[in-house]
C-alpha atoms as a PDB file:
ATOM      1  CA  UNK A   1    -106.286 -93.476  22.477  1.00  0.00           C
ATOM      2  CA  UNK A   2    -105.375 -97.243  23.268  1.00  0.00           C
ATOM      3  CA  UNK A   3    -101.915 -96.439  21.621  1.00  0.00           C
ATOM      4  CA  UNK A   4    -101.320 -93.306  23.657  1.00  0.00           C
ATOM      5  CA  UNK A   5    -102.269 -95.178  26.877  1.00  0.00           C
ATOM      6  CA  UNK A   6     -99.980 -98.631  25.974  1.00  0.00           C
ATOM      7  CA  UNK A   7     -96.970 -95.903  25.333  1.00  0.00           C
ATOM      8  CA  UNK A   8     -97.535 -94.786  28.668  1.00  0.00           C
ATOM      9  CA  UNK A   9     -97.721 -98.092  30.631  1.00  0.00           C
ATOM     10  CA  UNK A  10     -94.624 -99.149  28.335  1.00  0.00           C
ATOM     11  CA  UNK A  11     -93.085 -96.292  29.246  1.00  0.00           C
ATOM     12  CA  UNK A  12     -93.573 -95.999  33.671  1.00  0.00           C
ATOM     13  CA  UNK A  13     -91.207 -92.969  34.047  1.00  0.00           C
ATOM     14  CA  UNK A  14     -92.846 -91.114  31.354  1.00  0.00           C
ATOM     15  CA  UNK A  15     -94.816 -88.133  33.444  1.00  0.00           C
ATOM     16  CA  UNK A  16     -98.774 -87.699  32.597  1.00  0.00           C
ATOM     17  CA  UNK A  17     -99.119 -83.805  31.647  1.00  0.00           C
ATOM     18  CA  UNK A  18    -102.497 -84.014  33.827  1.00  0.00           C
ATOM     19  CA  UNK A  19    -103.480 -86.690  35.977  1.00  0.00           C
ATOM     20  CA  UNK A  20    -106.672 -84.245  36.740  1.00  0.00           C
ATOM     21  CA  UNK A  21    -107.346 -83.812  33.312  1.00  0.00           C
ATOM     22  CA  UNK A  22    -107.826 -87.884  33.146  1.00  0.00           C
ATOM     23  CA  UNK A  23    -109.642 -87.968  36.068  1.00  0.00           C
ATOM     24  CA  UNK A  24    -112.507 -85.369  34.878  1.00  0.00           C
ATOM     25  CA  UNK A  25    -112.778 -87.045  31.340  1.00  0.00           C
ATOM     26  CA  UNK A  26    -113.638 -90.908  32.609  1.00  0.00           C
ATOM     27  CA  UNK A  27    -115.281 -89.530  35.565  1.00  0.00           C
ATOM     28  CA  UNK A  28    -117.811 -87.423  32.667  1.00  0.00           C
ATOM     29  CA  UNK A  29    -117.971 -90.342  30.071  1.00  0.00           C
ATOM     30  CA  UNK A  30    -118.459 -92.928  33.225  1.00  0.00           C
ATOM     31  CA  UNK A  31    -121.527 -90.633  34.169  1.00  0.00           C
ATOM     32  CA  UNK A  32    -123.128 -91.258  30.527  1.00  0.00           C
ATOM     33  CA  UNK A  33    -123.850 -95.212  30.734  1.00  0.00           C
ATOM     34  CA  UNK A  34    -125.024 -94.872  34.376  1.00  0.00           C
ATOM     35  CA  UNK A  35    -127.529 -92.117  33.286  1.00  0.00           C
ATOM     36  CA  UNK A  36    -128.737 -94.539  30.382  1.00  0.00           C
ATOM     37  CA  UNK A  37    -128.830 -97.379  33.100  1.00  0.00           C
ATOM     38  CA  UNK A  38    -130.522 -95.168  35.789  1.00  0.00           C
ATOM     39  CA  UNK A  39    -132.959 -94.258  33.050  1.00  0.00           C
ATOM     40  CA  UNK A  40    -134.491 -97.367  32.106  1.00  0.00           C
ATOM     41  CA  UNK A  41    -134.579 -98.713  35.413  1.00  0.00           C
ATOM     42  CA  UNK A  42    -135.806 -95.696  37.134  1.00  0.00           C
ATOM     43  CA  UNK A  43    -133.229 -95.510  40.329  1.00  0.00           C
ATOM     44  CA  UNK A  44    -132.621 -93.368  42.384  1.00  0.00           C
ATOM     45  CA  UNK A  45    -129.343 -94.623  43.117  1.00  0.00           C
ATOM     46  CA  UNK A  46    -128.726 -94.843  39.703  1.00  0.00           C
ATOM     47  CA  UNK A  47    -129.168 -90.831  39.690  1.00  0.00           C
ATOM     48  CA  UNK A  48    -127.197 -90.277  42.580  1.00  0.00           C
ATOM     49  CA  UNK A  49    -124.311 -91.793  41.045  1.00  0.00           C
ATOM     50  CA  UNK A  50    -124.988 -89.994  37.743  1.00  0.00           C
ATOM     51  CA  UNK A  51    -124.527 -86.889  39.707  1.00  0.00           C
ATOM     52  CA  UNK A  52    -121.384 -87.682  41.520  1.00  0.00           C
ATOM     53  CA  UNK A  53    -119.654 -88.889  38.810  1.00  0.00           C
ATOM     54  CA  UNK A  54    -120.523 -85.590  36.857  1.00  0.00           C
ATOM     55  CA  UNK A  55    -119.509 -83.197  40.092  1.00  0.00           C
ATOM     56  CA  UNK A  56    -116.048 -85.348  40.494  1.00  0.00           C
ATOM     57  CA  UNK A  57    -115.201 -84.693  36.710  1.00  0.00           C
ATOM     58  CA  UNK A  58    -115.689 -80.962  36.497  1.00  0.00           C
ATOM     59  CA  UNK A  59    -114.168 -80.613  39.915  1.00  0.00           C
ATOM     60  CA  UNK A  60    -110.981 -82.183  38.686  1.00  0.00           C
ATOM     61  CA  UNK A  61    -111.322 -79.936  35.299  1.00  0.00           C
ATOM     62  CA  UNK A  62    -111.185 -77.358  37.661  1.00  0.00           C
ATOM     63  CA  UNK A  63    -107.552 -78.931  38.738  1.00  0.00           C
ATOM     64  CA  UNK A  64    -106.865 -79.538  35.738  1.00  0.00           C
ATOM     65  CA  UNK A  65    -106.813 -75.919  34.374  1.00  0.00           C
ATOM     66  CA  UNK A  66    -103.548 -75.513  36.241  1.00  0.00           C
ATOM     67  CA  UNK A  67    -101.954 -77.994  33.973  1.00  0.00           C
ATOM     68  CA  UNK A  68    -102.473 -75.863  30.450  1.00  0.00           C
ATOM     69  CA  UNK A  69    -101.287 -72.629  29.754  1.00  0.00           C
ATOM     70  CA  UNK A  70    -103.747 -70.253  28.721  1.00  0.00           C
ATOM     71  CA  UNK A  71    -104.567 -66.194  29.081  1.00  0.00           C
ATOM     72  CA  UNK A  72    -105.328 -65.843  32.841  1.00  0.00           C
ATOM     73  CA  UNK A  73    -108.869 -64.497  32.296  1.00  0.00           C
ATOM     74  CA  UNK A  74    -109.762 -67.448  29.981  1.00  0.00           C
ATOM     75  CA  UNK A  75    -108.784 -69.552  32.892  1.00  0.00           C
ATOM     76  CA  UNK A  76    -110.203 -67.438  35.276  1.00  0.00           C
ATOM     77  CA  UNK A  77    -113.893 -67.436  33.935  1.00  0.00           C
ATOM     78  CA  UNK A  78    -113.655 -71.095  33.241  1.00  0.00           C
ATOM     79  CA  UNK A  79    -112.806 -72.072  36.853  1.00  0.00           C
ATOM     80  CA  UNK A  80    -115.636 -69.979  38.122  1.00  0.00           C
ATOM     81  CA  UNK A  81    -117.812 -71.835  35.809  1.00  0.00           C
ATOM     82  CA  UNK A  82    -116.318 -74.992  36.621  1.00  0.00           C
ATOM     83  CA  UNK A  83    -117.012 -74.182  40.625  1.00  0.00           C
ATOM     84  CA  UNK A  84    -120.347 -73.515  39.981  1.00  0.00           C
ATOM     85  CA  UNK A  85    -121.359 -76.543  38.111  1.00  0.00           C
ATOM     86  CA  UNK A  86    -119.799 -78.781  39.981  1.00  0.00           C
ATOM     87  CA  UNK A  87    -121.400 -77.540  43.283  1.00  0.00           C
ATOM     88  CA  UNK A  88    -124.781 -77.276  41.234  1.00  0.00           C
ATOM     89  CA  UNK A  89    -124.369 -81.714  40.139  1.00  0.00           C
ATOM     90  CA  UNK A  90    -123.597 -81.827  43.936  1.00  0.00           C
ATOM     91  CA  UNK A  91    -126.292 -80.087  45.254  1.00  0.00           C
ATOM     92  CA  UNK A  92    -128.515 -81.992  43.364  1.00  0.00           C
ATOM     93  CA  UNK A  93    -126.547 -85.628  43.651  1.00  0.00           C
ATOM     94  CA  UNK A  94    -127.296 -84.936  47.848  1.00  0.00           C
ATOM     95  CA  UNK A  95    -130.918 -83.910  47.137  1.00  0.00           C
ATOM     96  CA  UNK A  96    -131.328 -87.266  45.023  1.00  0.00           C
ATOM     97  CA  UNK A  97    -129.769 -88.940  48.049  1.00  0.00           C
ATOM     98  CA  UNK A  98    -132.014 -87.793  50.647  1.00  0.00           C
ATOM     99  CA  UNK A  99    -134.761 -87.015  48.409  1.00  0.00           C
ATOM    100  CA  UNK A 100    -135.887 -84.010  50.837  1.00  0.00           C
ATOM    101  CA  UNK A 101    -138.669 -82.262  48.636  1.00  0.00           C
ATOM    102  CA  UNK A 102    -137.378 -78.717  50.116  1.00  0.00           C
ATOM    103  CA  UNK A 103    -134.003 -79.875  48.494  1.00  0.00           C
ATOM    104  CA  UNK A 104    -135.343 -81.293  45.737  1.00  0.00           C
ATOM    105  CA  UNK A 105    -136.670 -77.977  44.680  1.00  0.00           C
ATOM    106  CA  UNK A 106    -133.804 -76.011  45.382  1.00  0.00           C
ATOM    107  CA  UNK A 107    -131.688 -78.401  43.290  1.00  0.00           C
ATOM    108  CA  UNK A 108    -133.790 -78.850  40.546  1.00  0.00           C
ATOM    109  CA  UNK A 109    -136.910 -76.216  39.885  1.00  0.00           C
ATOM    110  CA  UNK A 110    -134.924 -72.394  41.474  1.00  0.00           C
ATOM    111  CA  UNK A 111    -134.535 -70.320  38.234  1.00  0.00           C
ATOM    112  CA  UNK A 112    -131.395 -69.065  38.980  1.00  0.00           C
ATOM    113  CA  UNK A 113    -129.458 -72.119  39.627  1.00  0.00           C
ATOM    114  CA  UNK A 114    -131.203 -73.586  36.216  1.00  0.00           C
ATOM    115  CA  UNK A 115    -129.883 -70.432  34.664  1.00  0.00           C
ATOM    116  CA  UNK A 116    -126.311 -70.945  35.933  1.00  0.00           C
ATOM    117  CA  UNK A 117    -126.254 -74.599  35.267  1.00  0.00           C
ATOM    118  CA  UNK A 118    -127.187 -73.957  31.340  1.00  0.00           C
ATOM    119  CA  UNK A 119    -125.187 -70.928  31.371  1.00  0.00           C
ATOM    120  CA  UNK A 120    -121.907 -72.782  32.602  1.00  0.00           C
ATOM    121  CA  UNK A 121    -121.524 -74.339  29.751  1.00  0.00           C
ATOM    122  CA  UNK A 122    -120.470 -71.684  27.410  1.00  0.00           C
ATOM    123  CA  UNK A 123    -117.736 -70.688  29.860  1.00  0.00           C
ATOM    124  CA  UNK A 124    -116.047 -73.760  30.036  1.00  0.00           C
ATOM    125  CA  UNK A 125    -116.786 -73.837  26.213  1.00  0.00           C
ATOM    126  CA  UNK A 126    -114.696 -70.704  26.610  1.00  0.00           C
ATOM    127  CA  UNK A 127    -112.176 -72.705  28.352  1.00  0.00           C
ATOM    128  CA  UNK A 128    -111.618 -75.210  25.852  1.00  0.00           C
ATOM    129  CA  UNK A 129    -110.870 -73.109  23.213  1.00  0.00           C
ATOM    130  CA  UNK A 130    -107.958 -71.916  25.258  1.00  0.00           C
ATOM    131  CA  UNK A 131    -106.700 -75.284  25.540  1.00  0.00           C
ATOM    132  CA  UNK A 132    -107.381 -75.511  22.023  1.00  0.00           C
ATOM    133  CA  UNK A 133    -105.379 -72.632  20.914  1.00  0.00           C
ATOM    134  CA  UNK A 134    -102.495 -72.182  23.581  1.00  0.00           C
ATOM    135  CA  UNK A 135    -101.628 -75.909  25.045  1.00  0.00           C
ATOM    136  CA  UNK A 136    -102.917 -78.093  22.438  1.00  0.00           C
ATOM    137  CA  UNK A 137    -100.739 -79.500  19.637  1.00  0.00           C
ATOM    138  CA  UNK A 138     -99.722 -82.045  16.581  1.00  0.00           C
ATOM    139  CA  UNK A 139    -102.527 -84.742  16.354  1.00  0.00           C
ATOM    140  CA  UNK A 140    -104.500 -83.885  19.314  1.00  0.00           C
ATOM    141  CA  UNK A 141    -105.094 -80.025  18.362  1.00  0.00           C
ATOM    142  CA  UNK A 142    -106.143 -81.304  14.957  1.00  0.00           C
ATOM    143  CA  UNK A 143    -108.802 -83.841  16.694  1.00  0.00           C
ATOM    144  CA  UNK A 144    -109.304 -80.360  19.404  1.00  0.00           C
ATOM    145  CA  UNK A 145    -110.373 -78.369  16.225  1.00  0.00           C
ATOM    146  CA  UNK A 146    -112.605 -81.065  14.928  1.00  0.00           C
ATOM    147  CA  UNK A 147    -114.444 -81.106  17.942  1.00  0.00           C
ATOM    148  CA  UNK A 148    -114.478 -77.650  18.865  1.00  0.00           C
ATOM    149  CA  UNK A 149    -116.259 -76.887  15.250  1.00  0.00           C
ATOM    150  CA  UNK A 150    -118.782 -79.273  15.630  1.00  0.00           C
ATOM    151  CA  UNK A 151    -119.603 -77.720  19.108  1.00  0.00           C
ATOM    152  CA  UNK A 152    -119.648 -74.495  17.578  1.00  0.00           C
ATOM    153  CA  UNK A 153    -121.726 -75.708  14.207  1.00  0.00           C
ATOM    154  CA  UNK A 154    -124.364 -77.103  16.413  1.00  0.00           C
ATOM    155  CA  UNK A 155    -124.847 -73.875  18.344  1.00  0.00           C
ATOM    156  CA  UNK A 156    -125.394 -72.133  15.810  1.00  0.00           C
ATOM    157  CA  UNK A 157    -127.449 -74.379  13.909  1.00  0.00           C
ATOM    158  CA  UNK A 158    -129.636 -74.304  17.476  1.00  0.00           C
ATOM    159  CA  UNK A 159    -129.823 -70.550  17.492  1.00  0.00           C
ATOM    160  CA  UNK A 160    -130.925 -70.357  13.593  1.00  0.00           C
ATOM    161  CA  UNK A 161    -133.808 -72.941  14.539  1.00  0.00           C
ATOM    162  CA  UNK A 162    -134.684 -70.840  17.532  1.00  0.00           C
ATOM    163  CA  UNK A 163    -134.894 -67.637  16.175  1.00  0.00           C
ATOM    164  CA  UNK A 164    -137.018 -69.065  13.432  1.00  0.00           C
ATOM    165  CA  UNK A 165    -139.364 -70.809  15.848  1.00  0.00           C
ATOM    166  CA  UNK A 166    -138.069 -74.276  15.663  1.00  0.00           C
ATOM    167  CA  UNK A 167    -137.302 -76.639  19.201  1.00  0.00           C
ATOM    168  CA  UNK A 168    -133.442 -77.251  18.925  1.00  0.00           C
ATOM    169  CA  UNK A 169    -132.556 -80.831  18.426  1.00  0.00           C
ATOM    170  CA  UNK A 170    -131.864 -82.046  22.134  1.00  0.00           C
ATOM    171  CA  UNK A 171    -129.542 -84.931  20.727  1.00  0.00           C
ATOM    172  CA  UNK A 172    -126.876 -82.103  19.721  1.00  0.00           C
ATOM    173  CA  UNK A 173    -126.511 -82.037  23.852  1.00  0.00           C
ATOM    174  CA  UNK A 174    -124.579 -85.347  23.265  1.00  0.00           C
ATOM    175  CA  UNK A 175    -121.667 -82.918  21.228  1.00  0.00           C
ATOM    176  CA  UNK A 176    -120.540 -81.614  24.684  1.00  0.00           C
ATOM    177  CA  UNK A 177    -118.919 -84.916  25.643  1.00  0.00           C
ATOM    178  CA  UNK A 178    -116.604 -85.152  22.974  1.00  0.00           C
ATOM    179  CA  UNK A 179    -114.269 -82.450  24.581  1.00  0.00           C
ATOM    180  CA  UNK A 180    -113.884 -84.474  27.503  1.00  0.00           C
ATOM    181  CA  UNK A 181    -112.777 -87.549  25.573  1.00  0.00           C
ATOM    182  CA  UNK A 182    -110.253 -85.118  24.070  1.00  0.00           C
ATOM    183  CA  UNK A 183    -108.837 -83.819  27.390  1.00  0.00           C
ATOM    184  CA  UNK A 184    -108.378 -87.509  28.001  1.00  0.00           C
ATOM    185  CA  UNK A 185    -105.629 -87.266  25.186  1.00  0.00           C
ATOM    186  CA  UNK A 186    -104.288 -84.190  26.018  1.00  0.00           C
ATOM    187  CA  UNK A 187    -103.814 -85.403  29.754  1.00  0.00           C
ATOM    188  CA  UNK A 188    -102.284 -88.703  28.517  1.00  0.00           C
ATOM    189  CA  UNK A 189     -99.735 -86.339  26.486  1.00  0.00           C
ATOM    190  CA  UNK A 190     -95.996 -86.195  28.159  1.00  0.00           C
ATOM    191  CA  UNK A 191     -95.445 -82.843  30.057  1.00  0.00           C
ATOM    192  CA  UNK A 192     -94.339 -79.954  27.484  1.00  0.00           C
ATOM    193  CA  UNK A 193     -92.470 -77.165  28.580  1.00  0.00           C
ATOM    194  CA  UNK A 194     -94.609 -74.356  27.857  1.00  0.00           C
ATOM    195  CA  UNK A 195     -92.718 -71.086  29.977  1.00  0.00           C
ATOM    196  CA  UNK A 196     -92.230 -69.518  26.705  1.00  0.00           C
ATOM    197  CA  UNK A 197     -95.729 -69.664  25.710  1.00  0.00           C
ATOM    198  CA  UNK A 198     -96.920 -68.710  28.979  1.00  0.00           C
ATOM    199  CA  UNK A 199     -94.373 -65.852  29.209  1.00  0.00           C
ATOM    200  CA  UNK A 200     -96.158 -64.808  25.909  1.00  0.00           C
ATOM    201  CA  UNK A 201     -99.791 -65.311  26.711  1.00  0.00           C
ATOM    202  CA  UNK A 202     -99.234 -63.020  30.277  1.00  0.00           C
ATOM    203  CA  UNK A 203     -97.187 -60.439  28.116  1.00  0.00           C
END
């Protein structure tokens, strides 16, 4: 990654292919230390910022889907996804804020936004394997697939030890931040002219 950005900053006139796509990685891997931090020293603030940081990177994944040619429903059911999380991590970033117990419970303990929070994930899963598979190439696919397997592996794994009566391993949650570190990458990567491709994936 260091070699990808130096190229870039060598290299001023050289377009990003998504500024966006930069944006939602950092702001997600940012989110990870100040959780740790918030944590151990129990702060609110700490949380607030947690939940920020993790709104403002899958809102700009959501601007970043625009950047990466994909099948339109692929992109489609990712966005919505993407919408809904992000309002969810703000929702609950303002309750943390004002700590009103009303909002509190509406952010954190209403079924249905806990189901749509867990359930998000697999669409933007969705999403990434259309990045994977349509805009992705040379190194970075290959690092795409690697990631996108072990994603996959771990699900599965999860599912076998449910079915069977096991608790999943919670420390396979840690998995789903490796994509972001990838879209980093791909966002770094100079702009690619993909009309073919996308006259193909509409056709």
């Amino acid at each position: 990654m260091t070699d990808t950005i130096q190229a870039h900053l060598a290299s001023p006139m050289l377009p990003l292919r998504s500024g966006a796509a930069i944006v939602s990685g950092t702001s997600i891997l940012g989110a990870l230390p100040h959780a740790v931090i918030a944590q151990s020293a129990l702060s609110q603030d700490g949380n607030v910022v947690v939940h920020v940081l993790l709104a403002l990177g899958i809102a700009s994944l959501l601007v970043a889907s625009r950047d990466f040619p994909m099948p339109a429903w692929v992109r489609w059911v990712g966005r919505m996804a993407m919408l809904a999380l992000a309002s969810i991590f703000l929702l609950q970033g303002i309750a943390e804020a004002l700590q009103w117990p009303a909002l509190l419970t509406v952010a954190y303990d209403v079924i249905g936004i806990q189901v749509v929070e867990k359930g998000s994930v697999y669409p933007i899963l969705l999403w990434f394997s259309g990045l994977l598979i349509f805009a992705s190439s040379g190194k970075r696919q290959v690092l795409g697939t690697v990631i996108m397997s072990a994603i996959f592996a771990a699900e599965l794994i999860s599912l076998v030890v449910f079915l069977t009566g096991g608790v999943p391993d919670p420390s396979f949650r840690a998995l789903y931040l490796l994509p972001f570190a990838w879209l980093i990458l791909e966002g770094l990567g100079p702009r690619v002219n993909f009309r073919f491709f996308q006259r193909r994936v509409r056709s």
